[in-house]
C-alpha atoms as a PDB file:
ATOM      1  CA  UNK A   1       6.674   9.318 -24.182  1.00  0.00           C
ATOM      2  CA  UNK A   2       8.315  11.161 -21.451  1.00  0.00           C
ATOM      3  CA  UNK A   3       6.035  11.344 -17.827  1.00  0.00           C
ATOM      4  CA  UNK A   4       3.532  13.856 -17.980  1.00  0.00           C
ATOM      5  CA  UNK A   5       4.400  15.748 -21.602  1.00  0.00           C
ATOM      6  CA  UNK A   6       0.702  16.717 -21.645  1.00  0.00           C
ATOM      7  CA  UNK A   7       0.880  18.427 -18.939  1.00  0.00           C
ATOM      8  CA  UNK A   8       3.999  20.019 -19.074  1.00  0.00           C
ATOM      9  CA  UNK A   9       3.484  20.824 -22.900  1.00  0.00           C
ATOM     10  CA  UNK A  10       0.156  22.540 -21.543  1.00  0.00           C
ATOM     11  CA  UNK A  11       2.002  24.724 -18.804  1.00  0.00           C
ATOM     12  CA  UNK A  12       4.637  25.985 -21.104  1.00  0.00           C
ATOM     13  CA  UNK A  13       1.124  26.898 -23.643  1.00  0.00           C
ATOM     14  CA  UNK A  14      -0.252  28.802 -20.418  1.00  0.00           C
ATOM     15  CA  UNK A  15       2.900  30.443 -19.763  1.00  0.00           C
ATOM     16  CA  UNK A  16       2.984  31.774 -23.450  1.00  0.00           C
ATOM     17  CA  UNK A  17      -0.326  32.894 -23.025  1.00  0.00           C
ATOM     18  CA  UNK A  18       0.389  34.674 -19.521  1.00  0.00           C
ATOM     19  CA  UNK A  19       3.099  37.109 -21.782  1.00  0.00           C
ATOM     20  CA  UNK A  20       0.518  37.421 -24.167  1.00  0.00           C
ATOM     21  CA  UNK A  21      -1.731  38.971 -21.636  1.00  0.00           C
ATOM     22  CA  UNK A  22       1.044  40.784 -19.751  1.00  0.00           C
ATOM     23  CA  UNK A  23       0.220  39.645 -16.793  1.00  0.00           C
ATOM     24  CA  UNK A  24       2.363  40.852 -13.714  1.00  0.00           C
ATOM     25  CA  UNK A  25       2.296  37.812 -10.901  1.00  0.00           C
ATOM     26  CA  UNK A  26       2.889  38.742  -7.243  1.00  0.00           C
ATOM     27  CA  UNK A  27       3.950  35.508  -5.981  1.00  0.00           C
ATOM     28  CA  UNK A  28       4.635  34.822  -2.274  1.00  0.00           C
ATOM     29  CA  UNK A  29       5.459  31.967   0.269  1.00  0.00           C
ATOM     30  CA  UNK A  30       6.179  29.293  -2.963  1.00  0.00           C
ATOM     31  CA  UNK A  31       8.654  27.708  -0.933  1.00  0.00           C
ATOM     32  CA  UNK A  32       6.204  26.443   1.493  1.00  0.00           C
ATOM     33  CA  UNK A  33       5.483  23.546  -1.339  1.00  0.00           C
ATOM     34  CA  UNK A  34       7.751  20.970  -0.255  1.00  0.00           C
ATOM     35  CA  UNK A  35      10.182  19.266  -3.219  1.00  0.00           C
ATOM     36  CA  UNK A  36       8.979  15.767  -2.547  1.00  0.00           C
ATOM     37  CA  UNK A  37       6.000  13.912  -0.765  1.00  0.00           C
ATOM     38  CA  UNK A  38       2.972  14.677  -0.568  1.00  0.00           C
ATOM     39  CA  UNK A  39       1.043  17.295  -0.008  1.00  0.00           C
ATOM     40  CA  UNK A  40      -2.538  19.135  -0.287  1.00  0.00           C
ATOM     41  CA  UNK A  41      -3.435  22.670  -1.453  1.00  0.00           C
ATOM     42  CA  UNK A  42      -6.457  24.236  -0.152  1.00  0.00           C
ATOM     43  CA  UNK A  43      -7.499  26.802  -2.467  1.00  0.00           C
ATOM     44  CA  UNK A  44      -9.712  29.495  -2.543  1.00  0.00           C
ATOM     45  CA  UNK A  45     -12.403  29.522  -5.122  1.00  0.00           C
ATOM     46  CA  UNK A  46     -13.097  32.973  -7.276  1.00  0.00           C
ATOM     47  CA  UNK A  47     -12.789  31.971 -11.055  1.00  0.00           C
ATOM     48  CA  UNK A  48     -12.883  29.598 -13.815  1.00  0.00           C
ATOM     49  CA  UNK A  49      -9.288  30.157 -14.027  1.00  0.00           C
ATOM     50  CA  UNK A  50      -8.242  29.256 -10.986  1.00  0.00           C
ATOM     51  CA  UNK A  51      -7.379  25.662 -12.144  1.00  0.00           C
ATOM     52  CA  UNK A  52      -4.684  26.997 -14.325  1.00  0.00           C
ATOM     53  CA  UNK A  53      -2.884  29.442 -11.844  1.00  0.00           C
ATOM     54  CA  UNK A  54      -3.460  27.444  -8.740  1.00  0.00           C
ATOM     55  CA  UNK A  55      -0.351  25.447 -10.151  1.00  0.00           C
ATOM     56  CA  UNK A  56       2.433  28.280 -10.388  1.00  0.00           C
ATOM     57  CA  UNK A  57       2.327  28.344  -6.643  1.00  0.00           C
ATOM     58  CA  UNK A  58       4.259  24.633  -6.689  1.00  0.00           C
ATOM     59  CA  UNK A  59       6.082  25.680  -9.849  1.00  0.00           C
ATOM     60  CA  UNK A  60       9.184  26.878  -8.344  1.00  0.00           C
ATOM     61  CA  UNK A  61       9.154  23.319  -6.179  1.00  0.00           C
ATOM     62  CA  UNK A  62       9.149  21.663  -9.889  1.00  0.00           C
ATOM     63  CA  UNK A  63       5.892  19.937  -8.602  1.00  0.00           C
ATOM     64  CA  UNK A  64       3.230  19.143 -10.779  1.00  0.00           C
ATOM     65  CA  UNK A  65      -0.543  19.231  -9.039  1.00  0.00           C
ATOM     66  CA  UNK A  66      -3.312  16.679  -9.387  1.00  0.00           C
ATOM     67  CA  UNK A  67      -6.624  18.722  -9.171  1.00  0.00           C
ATOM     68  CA  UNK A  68      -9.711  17.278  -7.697  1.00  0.00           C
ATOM     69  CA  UNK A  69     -12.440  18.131 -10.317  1.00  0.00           C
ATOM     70  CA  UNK A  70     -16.038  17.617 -11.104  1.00  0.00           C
ATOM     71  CA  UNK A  71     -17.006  14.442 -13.271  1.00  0.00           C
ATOM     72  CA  UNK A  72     -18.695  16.599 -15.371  1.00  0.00           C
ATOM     73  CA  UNK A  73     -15.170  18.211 -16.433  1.00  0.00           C
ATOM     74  CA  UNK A  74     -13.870  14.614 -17.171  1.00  0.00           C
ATOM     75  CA  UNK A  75     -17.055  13.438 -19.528  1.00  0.00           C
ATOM     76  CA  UNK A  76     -16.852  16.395 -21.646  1.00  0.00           C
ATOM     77  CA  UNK A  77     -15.503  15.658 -25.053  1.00  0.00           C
ATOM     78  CA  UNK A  78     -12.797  18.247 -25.019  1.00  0.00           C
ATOM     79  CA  UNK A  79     -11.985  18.562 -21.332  1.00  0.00           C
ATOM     80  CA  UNK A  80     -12.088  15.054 -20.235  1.00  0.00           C
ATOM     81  CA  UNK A  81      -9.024  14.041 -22.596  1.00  0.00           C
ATOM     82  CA  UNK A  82      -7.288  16.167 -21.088  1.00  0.00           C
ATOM     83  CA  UNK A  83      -8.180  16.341 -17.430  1.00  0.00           C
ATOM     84  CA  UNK A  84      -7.172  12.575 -17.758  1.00  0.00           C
ATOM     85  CA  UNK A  85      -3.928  12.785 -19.769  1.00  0.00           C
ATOM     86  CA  UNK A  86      -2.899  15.631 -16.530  1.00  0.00           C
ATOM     87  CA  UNK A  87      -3.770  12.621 -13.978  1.00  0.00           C
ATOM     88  CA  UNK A  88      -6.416  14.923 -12.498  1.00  0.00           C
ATOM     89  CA  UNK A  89      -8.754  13.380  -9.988  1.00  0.00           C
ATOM     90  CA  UNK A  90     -12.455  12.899 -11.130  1.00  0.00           C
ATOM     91  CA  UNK A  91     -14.966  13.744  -8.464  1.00  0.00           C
ATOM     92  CA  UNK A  92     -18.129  11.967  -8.935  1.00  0.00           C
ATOM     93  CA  UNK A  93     -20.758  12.792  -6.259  1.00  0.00           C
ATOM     94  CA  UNK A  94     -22.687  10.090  -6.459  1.00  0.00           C
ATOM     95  CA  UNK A  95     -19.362   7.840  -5.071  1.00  0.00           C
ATOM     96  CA  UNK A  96     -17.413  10.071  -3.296  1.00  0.00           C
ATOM     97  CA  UNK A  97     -15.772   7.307  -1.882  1.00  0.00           C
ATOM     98  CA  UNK A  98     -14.006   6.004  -5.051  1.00  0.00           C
ATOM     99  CA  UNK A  99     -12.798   9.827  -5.180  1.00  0.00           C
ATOM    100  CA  UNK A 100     -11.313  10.192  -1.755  1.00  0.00           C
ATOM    101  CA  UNK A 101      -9.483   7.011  -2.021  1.00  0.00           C
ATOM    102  CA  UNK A 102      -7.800   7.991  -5.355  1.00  0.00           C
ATOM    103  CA  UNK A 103      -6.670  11.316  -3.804  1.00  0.00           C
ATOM    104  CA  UNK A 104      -5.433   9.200  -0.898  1.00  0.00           C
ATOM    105  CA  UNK A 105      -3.743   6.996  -3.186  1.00  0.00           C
ATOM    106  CA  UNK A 106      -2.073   9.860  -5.049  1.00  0.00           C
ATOM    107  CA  UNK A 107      -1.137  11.690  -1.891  1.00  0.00           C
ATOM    108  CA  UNK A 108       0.483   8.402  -0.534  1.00  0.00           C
ATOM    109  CA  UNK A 109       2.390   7.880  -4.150  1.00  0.00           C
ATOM    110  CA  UNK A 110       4.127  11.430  -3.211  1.00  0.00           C
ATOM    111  CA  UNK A 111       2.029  13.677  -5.487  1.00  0.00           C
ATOM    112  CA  UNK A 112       0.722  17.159  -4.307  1.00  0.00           C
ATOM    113  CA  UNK A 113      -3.270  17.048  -4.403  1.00  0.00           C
ATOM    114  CA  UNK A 114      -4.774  20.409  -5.247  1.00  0.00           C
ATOM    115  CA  UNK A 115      -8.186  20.925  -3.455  1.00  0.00           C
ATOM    116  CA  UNK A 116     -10.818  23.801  -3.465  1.00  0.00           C
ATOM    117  CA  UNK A 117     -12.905  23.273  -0.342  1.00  0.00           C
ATOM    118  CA  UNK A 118     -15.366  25.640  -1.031  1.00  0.00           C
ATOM    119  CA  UNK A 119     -16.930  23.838  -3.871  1.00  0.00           C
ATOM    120  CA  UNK A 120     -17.885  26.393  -5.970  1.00  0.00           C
ATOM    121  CA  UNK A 121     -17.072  29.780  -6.989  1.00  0.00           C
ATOM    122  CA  UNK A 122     -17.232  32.575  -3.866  1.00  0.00           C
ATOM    123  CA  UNK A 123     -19.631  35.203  -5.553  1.00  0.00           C
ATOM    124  CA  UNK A 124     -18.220  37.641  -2.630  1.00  0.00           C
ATOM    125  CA  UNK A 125     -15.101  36.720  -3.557  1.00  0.00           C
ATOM    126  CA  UNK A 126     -14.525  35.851   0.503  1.00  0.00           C
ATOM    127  CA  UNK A 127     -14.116  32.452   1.816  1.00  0.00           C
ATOM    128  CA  UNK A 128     -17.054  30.498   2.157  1.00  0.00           C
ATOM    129  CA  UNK A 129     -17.558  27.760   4.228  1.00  0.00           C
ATOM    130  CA  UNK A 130     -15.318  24.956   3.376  1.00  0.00           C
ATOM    131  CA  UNK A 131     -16.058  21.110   2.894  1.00  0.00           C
ATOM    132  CA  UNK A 132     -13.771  18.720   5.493  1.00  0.00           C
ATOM    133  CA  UNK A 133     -12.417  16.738   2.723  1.00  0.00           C
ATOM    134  CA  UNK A 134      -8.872  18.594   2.295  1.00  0.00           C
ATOM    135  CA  UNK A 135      -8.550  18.243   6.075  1.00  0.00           C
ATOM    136  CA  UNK A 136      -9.559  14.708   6.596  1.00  0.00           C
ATOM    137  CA  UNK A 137      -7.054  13.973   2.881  1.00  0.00           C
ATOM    138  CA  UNK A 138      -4.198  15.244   4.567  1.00  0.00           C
ATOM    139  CA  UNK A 139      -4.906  13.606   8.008  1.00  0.00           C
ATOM    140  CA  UNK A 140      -5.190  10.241   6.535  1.00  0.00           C
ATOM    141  CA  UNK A 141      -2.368  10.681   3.962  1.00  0.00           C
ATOM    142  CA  UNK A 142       0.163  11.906   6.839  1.00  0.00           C
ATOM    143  CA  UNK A 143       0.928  14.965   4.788  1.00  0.00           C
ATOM    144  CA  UNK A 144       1.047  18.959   5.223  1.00  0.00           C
ATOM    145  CA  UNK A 145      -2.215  20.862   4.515  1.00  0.00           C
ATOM    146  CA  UNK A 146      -1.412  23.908   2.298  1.00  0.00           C
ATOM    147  CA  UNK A 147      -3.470  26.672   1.632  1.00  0.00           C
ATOM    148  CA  UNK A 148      -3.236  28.795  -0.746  1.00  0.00           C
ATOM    149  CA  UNK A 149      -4.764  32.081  -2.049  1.00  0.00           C
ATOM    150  CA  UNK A 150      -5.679  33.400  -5.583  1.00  0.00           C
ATOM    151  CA  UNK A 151      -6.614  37.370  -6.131  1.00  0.00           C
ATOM    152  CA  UNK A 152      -7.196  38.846  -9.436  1.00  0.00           C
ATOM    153  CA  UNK A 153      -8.421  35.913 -11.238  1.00  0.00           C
ATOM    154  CA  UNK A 154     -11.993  37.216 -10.643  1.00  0.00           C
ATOM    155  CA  UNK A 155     -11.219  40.397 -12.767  1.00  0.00           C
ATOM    156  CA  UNK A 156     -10.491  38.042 -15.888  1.00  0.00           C
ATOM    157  CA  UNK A 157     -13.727  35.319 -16.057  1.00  0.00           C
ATOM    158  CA  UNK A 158     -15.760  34.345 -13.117  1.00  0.00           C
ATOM    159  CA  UNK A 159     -19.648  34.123 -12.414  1.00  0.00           C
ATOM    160  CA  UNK A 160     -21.907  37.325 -12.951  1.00  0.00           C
ATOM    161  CA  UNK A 161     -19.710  39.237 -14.867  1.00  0.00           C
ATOM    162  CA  UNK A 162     -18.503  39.364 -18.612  1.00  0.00           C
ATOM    163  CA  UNK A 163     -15.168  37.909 -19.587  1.00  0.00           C
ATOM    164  CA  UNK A 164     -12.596  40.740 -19.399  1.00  0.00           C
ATOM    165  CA  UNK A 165      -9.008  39.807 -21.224  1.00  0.00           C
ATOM    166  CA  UNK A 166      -7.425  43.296 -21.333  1.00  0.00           C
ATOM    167  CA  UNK A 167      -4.333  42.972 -20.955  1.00  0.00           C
ATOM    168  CA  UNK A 168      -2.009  43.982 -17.734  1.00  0.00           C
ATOM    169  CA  UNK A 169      -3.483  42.137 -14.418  1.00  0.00           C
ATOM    170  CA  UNK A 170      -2.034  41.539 -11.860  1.00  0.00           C
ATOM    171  CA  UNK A 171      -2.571  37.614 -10.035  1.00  0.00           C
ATOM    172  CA  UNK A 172      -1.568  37.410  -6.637  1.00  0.00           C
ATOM    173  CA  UNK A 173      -1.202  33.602  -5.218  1.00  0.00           C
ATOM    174  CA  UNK A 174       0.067  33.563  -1.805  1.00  0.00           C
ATOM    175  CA  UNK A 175       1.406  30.300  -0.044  1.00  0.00           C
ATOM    176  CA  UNK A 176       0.784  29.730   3.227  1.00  0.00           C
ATOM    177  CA  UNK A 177       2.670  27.822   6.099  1.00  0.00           C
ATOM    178  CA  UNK A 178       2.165  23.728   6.407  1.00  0.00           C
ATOM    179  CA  UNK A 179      -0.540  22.705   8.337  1.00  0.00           C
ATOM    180  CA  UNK A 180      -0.568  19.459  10.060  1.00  0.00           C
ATOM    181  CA  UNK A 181      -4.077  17.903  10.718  1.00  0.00           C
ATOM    182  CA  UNK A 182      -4.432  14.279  12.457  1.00  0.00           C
ATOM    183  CA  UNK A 183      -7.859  13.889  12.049  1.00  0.00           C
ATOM    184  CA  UNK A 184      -9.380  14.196  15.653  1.00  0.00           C
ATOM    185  CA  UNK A 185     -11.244  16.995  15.333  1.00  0.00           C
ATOM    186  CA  UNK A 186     -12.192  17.269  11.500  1.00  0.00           C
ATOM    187  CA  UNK A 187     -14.518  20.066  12.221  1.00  0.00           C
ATOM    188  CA  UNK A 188     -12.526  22.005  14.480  1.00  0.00           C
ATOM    189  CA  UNK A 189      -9.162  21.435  11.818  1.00  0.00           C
ATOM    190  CA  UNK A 190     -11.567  22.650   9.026  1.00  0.00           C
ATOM    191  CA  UNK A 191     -12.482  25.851  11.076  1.00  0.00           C
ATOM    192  CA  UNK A 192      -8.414  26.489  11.484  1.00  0.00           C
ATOM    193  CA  UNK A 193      -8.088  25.981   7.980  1.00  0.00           C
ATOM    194  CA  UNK A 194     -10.973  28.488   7.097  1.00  0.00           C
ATOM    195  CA  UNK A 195      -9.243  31.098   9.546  1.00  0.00           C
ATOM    196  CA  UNK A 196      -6.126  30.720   7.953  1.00  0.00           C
ATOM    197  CA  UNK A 197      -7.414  31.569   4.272  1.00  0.00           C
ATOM    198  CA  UNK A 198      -9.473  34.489   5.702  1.00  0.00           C
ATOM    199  CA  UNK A 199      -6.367  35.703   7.230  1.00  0.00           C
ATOM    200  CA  UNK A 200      -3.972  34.933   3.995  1.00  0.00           C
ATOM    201  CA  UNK A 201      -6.911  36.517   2.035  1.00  0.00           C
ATOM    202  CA  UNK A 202      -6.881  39.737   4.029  1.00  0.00           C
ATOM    203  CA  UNK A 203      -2.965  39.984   3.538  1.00  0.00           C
ATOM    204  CA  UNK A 204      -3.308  39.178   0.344  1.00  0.00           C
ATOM    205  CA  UNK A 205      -5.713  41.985  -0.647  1.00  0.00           C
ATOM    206  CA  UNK A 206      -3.556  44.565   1.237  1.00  0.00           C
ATOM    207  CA  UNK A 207      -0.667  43.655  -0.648  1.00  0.00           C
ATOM    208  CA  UNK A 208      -2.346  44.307  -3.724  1.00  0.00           C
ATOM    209  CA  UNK A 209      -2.051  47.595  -6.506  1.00  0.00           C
ATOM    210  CA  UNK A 210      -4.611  49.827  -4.998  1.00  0.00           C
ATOM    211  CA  UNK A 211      -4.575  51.508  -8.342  1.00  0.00           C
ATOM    212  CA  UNK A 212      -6.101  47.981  -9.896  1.00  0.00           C
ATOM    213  CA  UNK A 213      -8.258  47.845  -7.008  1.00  0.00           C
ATOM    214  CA  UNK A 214      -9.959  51.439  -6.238  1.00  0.00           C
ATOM    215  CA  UNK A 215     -12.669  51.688  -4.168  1.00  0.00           C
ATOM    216  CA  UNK A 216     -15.977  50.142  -5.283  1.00  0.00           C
ATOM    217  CA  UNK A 217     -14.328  48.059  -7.417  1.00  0.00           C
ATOM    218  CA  UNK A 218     -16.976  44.701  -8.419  1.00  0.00           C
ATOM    219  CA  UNK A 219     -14.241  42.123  -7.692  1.00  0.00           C
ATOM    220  CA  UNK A 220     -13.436  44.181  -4.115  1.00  0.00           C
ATOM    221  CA  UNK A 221     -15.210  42.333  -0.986  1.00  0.00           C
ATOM    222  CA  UNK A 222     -17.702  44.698   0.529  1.00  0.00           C
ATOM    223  CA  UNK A 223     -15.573  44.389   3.825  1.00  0.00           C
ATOM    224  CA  UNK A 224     -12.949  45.877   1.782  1.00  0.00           C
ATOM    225  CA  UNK A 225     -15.032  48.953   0.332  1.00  0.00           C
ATOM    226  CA  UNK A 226     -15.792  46.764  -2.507  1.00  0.00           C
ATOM    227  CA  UNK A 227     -19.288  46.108  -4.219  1.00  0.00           C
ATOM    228  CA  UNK A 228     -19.118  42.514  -4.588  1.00  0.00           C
ATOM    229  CA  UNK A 229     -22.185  40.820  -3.103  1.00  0.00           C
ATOM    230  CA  UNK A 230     -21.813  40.261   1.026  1.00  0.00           C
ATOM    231  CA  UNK A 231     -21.437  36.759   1.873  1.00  0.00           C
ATOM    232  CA  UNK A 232     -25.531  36.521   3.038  1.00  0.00           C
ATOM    233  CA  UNK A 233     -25.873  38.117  -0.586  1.00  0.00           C
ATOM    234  CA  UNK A 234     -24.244  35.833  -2.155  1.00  0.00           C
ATOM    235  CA  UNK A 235     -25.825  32.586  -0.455  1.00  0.00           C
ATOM    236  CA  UNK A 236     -28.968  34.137  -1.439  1.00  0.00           C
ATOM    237  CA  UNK A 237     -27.356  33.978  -5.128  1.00  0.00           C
ATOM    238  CA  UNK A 238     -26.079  30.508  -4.932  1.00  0.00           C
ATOM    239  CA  UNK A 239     -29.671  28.956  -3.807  1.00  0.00           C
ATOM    240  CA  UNK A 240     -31.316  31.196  -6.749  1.00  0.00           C
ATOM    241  CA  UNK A 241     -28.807  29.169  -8.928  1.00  0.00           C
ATOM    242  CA  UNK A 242     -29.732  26.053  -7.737  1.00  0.00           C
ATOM    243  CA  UNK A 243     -33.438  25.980  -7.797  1.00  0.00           C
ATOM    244  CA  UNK A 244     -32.890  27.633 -11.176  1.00  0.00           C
ATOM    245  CA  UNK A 245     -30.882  24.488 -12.471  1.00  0.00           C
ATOM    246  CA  UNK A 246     -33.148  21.916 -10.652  1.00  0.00           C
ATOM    247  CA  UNK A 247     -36.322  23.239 -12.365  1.00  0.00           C
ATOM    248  CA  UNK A 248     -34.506  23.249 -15.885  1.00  0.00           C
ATOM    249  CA  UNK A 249     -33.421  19.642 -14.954  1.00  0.00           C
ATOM    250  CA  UNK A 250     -37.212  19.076 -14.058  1.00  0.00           C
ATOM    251  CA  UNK A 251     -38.238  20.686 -17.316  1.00  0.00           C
ATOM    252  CA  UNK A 252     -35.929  18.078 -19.077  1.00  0.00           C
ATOM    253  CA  UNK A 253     -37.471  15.050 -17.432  1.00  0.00           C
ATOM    254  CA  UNK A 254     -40.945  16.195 -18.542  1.00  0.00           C
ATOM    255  CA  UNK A 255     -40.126  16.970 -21.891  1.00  0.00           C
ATOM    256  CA  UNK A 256     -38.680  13.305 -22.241  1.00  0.00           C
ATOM    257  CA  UNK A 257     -41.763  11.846 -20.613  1.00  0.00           C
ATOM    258  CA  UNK A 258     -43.956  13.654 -23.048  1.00  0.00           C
ATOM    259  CA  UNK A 259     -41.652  12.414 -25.655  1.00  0.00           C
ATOM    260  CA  UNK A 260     -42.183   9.177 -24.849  1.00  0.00           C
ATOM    261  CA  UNK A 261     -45.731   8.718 -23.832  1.00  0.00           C
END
């Protein structure tokens, strides 16, 4: 079986799908991916989507991507077949370790590593504050640090709001320039990084169709004359999510205990 048909079959399915929902792409900096090595993209968070057009930003470069993605994607019956069959990277919490060395490992091989450091899904649709992991990747690996904006995704399926696949979008990825971290200062490296995804972000917006963006539009940062939640708002959000999921895994637990007793 030729390398990666999986994957490759499954990016000519998206691409079919992309026509089907007339989607216009506004593409910009691709050529920052290079052709061969290694390399991590630092992505910003805003969709369930993102996964799938995080990846046409190294398409042009004829480079495939090897996401870093929750364990939970890989154990589910449907996902995990797949995740695996892409080579994704399966990051399990509980050993972070084991995760970081297989990104290293991949990196090193001359893959590109595709990394969201926020975590999860920026209900302000801003960046939020980002994990050190892409940084201290790339500093170890001896490869560029890459980051990369999405804009539109939101509009089609993220948190809060109902699925919306009308046709006609417009997703904006912007690539910007290498960076080159050597590890000495994760936390100061990480703060560059953040700065450059606010600034890409900012260009990125401005670039936009105001006409798909007017004025008080949901999926428009506040800062931007949007009514998406303010990044304090949306903290607020996130830590209402997760005492709501930590007292359903509590209610779980008793209901088992009760079970058994």
């Amino acid at each position: 079986m030729p390398l990666d048909l999986p994957y490759r079959t499954t990016i000519l399915t998206a691409l079919g799908w992309f026509k089907v929902m007339g989607f216009r792409f506004q593409i910009s900096g691709q050529e920052q991916v290079p052709r061969r090595g290694g390399a991590v993209l630092a992505i910003n968070h805003i969709s369930y989507i993102d996964f799938i057009m995080a990846g046409l930003g190294a398409h042009p470069s004829r480079r495939l991507v090897r996401f870093m993605a929750k364990r939970e994607t890989f154990d589910h019956p449907i996902t995990g077949p797949l995740m695996r069959s892409y080579r994704h990277i399966s990051v399990d919490r509980a050993d972070g370790i084991a995760s970081y060395r297989s990104a290293i490992d991949n990196l090193r091989r001359g893959e590109v590593v595709g990394v969201f450091p926020e975590a999860t899904i920026s209900r302000s649709f801003e960046i939020k504050e980002l994990k050190s992991g892409a940084v201290r990747l790339a500093a170890e690996a001896e490869v560029p640090l890459i980051p990369v904006i999405l804009w539109g995704t939101q509009r089609v399926m993220t948190k809060d709001h109902p699925r919306d696949f009308g046709r006609g979008k417009t997703i904006a990825i912007t690539v910007g320039e290498p960076m080159h971290p050597d590890g000495s200062d994760p936390a100061g490296e990480t703060a560059a990084l953040k700065a450059a995804m606010e600034q890409l972000l900012d260009e990125t917006i401005a670039a936009y169709p105001a006409e798909e963006q007017p004025p008080g539009s949901w999926w428009l940062p506040a800062r931007h004359g949007g009514s998406a939640p303010t990044p304090e708002q949306a903290k607020e959000l996130d830590a209402a999510e997760l005492r709501e999921r930590a007292a359903k895994r509590a209610a779980k637990r008793d209901a088992k205990r009760s079970k058994g007793s």
